[in-house]
Structures are given as structure tokens and as C-alpha cells.
C-alpha atoms as a PDB file:
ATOM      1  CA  UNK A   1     -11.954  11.236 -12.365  1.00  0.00           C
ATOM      2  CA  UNK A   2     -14.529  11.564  -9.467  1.00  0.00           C
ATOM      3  CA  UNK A   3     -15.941  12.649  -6.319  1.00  0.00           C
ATOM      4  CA  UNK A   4     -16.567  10.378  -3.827  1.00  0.00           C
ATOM      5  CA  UNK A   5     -18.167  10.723  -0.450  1.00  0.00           C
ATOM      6  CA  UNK A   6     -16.367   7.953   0.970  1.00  0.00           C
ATOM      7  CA  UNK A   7     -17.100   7.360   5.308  1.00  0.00           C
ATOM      8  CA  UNK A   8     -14.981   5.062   7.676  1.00  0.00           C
ATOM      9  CA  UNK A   9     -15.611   3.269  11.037  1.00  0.00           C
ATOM     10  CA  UNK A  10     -13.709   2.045  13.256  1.00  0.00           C
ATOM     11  CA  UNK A  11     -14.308  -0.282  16.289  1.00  0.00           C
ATOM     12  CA  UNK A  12     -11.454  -1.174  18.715  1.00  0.00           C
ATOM     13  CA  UNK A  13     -10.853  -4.057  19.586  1.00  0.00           C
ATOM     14  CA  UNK A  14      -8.370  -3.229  22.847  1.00  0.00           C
ATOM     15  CA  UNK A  15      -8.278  -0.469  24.777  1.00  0.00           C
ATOM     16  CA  UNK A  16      -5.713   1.780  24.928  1.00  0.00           C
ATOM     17  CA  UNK A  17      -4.765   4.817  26.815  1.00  0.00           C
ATOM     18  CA  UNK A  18      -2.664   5.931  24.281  1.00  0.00           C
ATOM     19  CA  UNK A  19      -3.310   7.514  20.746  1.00  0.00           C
ATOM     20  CA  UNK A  20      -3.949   5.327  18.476  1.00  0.00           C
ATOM     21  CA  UNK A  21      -4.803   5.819  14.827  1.00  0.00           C
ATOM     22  CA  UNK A  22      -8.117   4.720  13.958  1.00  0.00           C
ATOM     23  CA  UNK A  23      -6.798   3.622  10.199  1.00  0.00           C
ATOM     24  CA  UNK A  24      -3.331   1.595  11.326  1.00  0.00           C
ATOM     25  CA  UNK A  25      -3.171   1.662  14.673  1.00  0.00           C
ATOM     26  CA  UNK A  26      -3.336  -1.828  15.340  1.00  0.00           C
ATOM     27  CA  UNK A  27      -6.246  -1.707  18.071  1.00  0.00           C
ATOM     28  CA  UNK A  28      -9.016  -2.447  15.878  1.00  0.00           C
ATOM     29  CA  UNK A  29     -10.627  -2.970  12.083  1.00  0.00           C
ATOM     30  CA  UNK A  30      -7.572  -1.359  10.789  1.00  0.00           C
ATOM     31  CA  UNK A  31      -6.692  -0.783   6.729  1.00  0.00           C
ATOM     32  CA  UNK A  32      -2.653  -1.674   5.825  1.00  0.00           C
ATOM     33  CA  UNK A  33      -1.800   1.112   4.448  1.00  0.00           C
ATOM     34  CA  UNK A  34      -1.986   5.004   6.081  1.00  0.00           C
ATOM     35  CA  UNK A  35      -4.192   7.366   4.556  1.00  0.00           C
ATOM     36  CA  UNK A  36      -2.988  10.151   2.293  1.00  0.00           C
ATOM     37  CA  UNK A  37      -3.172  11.578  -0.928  1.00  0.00           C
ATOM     38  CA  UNK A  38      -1.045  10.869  -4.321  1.00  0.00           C
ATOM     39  CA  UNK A  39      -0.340  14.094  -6.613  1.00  0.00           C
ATOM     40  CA  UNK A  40      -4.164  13.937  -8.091  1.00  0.00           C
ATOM     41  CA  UNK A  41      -5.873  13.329  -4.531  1.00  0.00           C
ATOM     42  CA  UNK A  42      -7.438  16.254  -2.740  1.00  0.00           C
ATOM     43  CA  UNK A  43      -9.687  15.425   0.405  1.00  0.00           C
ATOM     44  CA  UNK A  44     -12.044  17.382   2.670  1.00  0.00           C
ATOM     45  CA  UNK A  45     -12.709  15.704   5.964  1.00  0.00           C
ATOM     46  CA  UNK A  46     -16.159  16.752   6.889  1.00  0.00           C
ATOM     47  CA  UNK A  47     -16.640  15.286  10.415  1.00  0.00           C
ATOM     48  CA  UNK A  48     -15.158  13.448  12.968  1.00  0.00           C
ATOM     49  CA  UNK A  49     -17.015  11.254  15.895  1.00  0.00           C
ATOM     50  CA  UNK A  50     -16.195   8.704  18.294  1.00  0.00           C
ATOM     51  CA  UNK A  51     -17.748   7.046  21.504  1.00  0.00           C
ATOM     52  CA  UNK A  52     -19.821   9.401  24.080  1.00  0.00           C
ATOM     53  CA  UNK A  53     -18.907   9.411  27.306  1.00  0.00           C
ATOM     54  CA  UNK A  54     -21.344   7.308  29.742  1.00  0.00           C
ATOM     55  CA  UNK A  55     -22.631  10.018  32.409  1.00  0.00           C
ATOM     56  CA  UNK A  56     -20.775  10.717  35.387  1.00  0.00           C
ATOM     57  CA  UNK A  57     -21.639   9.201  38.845  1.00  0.00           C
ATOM     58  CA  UNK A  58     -20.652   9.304  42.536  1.00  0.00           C
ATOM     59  CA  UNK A  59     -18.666   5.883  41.891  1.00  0.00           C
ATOM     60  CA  UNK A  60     -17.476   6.769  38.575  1.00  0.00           C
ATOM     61  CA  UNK A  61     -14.998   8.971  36.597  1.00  0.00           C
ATOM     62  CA  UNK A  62     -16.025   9.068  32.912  1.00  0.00           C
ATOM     63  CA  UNK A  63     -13.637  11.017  30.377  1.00  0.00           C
ATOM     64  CA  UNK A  64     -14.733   9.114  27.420  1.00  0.00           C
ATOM     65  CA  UNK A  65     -13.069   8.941  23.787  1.00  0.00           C
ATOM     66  CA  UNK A  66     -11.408  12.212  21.817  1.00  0.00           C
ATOM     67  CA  UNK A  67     -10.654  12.382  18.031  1.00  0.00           C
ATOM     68  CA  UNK A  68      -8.223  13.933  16.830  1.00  0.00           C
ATOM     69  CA  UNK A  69      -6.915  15.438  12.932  1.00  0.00           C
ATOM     70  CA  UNK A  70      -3.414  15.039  12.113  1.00  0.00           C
ATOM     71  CA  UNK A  71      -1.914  15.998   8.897  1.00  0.00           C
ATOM     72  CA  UNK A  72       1.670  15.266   8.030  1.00  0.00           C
ATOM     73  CA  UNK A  73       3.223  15.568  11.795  1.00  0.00           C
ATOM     74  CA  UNK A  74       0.851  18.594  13.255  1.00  0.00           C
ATOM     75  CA  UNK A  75      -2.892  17.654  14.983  1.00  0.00           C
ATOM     76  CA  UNK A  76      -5.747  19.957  14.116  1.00  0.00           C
ATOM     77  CA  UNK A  77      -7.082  20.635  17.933  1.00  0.00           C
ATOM     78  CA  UNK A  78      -4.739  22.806  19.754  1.00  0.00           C
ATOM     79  CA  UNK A  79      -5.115  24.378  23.326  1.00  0.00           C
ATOM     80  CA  UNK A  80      -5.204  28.173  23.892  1.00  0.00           C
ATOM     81  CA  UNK A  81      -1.340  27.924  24.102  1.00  0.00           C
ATOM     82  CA  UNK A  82      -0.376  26.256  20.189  1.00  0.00           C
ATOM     83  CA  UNK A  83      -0.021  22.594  22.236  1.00  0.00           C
ATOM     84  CA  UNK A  84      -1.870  19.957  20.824  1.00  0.00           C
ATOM     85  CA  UNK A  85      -4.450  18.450  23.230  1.00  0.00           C
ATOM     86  CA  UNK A  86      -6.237  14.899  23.151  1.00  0.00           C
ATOM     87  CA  UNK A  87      -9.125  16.557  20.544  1.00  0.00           C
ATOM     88  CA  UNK A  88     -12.884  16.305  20.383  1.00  0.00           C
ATOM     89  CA  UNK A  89     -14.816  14.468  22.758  1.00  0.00           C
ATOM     90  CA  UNK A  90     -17.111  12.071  21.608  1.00  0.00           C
ATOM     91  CA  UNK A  91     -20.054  13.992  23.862  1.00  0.00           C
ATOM     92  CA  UNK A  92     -19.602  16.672  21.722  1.00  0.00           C
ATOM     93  CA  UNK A  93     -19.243  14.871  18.651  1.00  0.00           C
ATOM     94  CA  UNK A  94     -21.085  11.559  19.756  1.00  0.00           C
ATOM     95  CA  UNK A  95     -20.957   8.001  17.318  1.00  0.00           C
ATOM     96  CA  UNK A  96     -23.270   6.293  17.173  1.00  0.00           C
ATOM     97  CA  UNK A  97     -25.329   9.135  18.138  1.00  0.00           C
ATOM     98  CA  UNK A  98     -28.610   8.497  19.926  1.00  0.00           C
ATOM     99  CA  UNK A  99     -31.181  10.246  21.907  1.00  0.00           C
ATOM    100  CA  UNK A 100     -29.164  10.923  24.650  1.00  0.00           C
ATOM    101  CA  UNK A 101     -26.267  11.788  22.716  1.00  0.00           C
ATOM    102  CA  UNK A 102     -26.882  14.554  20.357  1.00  0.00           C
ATOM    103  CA  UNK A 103     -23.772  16.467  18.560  1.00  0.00           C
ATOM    104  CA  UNK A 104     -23.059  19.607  19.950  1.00  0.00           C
ATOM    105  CA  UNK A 105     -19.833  20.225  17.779  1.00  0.00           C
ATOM    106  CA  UNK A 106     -19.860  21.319  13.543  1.00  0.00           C
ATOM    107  CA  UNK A 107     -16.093  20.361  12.164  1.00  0.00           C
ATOM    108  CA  UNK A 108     -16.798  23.899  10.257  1.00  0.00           C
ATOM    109  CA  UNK A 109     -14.988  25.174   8.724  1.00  0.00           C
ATOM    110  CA  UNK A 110     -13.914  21.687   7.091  1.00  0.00           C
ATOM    111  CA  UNK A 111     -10.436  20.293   7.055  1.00  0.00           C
ATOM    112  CA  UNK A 112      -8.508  19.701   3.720  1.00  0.00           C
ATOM    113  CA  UNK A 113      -5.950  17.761   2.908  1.00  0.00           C
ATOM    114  CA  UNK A 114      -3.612  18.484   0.008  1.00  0.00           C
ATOM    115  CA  UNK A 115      -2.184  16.604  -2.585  1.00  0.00           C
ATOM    116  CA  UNK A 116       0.895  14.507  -1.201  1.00  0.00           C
ATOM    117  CA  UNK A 117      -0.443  15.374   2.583  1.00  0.00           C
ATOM    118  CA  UNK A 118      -0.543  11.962   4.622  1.00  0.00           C
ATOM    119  CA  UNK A 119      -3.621  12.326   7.338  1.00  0.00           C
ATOM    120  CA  UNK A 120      -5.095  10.467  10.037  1.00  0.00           C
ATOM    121  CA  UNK A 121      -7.528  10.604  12.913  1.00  0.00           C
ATOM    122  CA  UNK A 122      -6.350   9.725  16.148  1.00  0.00           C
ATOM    123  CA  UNK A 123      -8.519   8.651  18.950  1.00  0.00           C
ATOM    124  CA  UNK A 124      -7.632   8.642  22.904  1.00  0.00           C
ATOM    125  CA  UNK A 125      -9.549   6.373  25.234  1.00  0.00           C
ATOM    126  CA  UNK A 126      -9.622   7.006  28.533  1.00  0.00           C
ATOM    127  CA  UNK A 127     -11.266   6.215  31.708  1.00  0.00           C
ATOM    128  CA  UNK A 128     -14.948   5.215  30.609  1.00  0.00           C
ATOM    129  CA  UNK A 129     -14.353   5.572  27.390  1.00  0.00           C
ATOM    130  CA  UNK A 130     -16.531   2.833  25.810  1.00  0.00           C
ATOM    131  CA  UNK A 131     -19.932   2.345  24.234  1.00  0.00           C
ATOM    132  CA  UNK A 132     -22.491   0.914  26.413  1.00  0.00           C
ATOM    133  CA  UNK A 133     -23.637  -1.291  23.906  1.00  0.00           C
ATOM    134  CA  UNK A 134     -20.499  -3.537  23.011  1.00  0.00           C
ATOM    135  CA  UNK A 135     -18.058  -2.258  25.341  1.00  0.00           C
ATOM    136  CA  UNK A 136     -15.800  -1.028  23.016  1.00  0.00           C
ATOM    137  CA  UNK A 137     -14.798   2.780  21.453  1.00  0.00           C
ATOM    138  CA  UNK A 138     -15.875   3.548  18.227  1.00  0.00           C
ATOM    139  CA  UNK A 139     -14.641   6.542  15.877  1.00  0.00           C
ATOM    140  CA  UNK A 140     -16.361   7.777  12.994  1.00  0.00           C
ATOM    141  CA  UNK A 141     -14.812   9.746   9.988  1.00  0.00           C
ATOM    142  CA  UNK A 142     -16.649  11.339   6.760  1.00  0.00           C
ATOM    143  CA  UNK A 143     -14.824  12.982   4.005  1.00  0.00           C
ATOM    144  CA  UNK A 144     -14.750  13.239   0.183  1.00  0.00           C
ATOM    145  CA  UNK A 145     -12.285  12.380  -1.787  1.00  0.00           C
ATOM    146  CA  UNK A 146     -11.601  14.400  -5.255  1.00  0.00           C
ATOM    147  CA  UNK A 147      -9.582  12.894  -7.862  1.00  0.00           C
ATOM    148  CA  UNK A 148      -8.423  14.131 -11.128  1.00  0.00           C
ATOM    149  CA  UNK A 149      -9.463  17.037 -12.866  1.00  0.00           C
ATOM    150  CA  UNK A 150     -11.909  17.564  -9.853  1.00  0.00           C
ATOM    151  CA  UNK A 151      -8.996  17.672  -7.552  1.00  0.00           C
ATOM    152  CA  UNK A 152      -7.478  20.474  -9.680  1.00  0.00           C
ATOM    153  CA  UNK A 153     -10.943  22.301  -9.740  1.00  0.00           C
ATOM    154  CA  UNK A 154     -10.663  22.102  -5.524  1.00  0.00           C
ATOM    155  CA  UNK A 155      -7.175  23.625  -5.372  1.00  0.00           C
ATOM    156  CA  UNK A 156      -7.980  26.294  -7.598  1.00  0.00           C
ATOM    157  CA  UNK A 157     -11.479  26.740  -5.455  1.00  0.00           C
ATOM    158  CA  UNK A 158      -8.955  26.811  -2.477  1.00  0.00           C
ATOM    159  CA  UNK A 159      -6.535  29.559  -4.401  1.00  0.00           C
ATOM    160  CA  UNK A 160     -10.142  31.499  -4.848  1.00  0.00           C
ATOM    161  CA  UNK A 161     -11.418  31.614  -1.295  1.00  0.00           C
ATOM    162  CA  UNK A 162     -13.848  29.577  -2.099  1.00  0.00           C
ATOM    163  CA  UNK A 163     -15.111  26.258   0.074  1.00  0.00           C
ATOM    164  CA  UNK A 164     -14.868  22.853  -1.680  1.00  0.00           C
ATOM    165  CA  UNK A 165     -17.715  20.962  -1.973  1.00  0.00           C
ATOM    166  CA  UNK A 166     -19.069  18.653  -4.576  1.00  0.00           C
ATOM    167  CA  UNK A 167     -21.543  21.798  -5.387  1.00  0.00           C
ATOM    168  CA  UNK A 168     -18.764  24.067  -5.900  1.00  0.00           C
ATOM    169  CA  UNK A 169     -16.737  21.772  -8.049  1.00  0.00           C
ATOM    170  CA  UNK A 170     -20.026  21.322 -10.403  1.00  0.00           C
ATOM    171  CA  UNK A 171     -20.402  25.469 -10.682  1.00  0.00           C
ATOM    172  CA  UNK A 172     -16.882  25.657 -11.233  1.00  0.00           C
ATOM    173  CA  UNK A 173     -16.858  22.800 -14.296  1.00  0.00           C
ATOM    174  CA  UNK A 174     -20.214  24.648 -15.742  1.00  0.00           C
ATOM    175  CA  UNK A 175     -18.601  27.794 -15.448  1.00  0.00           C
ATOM    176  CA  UNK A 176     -15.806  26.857 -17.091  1.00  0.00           C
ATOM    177  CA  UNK A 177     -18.259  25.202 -20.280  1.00  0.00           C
ATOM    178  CA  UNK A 178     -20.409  28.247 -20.338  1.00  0.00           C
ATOM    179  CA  UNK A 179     -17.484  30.425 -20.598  1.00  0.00           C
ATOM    180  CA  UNK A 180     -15.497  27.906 -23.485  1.00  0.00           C
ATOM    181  CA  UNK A 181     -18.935  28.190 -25.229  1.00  0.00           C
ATOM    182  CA  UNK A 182     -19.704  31.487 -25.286  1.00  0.00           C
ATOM    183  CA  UNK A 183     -20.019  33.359 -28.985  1.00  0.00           C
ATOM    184  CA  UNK A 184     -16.837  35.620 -29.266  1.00  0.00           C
ATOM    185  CA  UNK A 185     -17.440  39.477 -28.438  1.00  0.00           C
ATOM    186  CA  UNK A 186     -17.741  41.436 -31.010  1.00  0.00           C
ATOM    187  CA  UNK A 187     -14.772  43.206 -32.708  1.00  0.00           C
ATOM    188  CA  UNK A 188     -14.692  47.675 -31.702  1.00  0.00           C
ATOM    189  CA  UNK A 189     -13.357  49.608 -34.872  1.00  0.00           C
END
């Protein structure tokens, strides 16, 4: 069918010290129904942000807001030790990002979800952990979705070694022409 580079925000509108997924969790501009993939669905989450932390003072403790991956039941940010921690914070991967907040984290290499794989990003607020322009924690996500034939072309990119990306797919469908139109070789006697 298609690529499509599809992006999501989400604004809470509670804080909560808990995770809370930024798709259902029922804390902000939330979609019904969780995100995953059917049997022709193959996505590549590209970056995750959420709300920088406002700096820390004398008469403040700031934490901020973390994102997190999860696919199926296991998160994608791990301590040292295999235990799954809170995830990125937004000062190192700040949204809305600004000239005080600059990125200082690359979600490389990306994160891909497989056909049948339900996924989610999680965010954690905690103390300070809102935007200084409405008060609230924000999360950012950015992935592309491939559907169809394209979503065959990733997994077999995937089997390759080979990173999916919208470029890739189009190589791999001209490759695929040039080599279906190529004249036969010639027969050896």
C-alpha cells in the first residue's frame, strides 16, 4: 500500500506520577484503541520526546518527564542490570524543543515494530515535570508506518541487515524492477 510518516502528540491533561501511556492512558488527548500492527503493518519509531525539565534551583527539585518504548510486555530503556528504568528524559530528548532546550539524545539505531507487535510509549512525570508554557507534560512520537507490499520489502530489509527507511524500501522495489527487466544471459554451449 504505502509509507507513511505519520507523528503523534500528546498533552496531559492530569498529572500523574505513574506511567501512563501517552496513546490510552487516560491522562490526556488519548486515541481508543492501543497502537500495534495487523499482519501487513511494519513500523519504525524514529524518535521519542517529551517535556524538559525546568532548571534546578535552591528551592526546587526538578526531575522532569521520561519516555519510554514498550513493545508487547518488555520497555526499550533498560539499566546496566536488564531492569527497566523510567526512560529518556525530556532534557535529553526535549518537546517542544527551544533555545534552551536542545536534544542531546539520537533514538539510533531506530526501533521497529513487527507485524502483530502491540507498542506504546510511556511517559513518567515527576516532580517538575511540566512545560513552562501551559503547565502541563507533553510527549512527542515520530514513526513510519509501512503497509503492504512495503511492509514485506522492510522485513526482508530487516532479514538483510539492512536499516528500513523509506529510501531503502524505494532501492529495494527498483532493484527488484531492474532485475525482473533485465534481458536474459546468454546461453554457454
Amino acid at each position: 500500500m504505502a509509507m507513511r510518516s505519520q507523528i503523534y502528540q500528546y498533552l496531559a491533561t492530569a498529572d500523574s506520577t505513574s506511567q501512563a501511556s501517552i496513546f490510552v492512558g487516560g491522562l490526556g488527548n488519548n486515541i481508543t484503541k492501543p497502537a500495534e500492527t495487523t499482519a501487513t503493518q511494519f513500523v519504525v519509531i524514529e524518535q521519542v520526546a517529551s517535556t524538559p525539565s525546568t532548571p534546578i534551583t535552591l528551592m526546587s527539585s526538578s526531575l522532569g518527564v521520561f519516555s519510554q518504548i514498550r513493545i508487547n510486555t518488555t520497555d526499550y530503556f533498560l539499566n546496566p542490570d536488564n531492569r527497566p528504568n523510567d526512560g529518556v528524559p525530556g532534557t535529553a530528548s526535549p518537546y517542544p524543543r527551544s533555545v534552551q532546550f536542545q536534544p542531546s539524545f539520537n533514538l539510533y539505531p531506530d526501533v521497529y515494530v513487527l507485524p502483530g507487535q502491540v507498542w506504546d510509549v510511556l511517559i513518567k512525570v515527576t516532580a517538575g515535570g511540566t512545560n513552562a508554557s501551559n503547565g502541563r507534560p507533553e510527549a512527542f512520537v515520530k514513526y513510519t508506518l509501512y503497509d503492504g507490499p512495503d511492509a514485506l520489502i522492510a522485513n526482508k530489509l530487516l532479514e538483510l541487515g539492512i536499516s528500513v527507511s523509506p529510501a531503502n524500501v524505494d532501492w529495494y522495489k527498483r532493484s527488484l524492477i531492474s532485475a525482473q527487466s533485465a534481458p536474459p544471459a546468454p546461453a554457454m554451449d
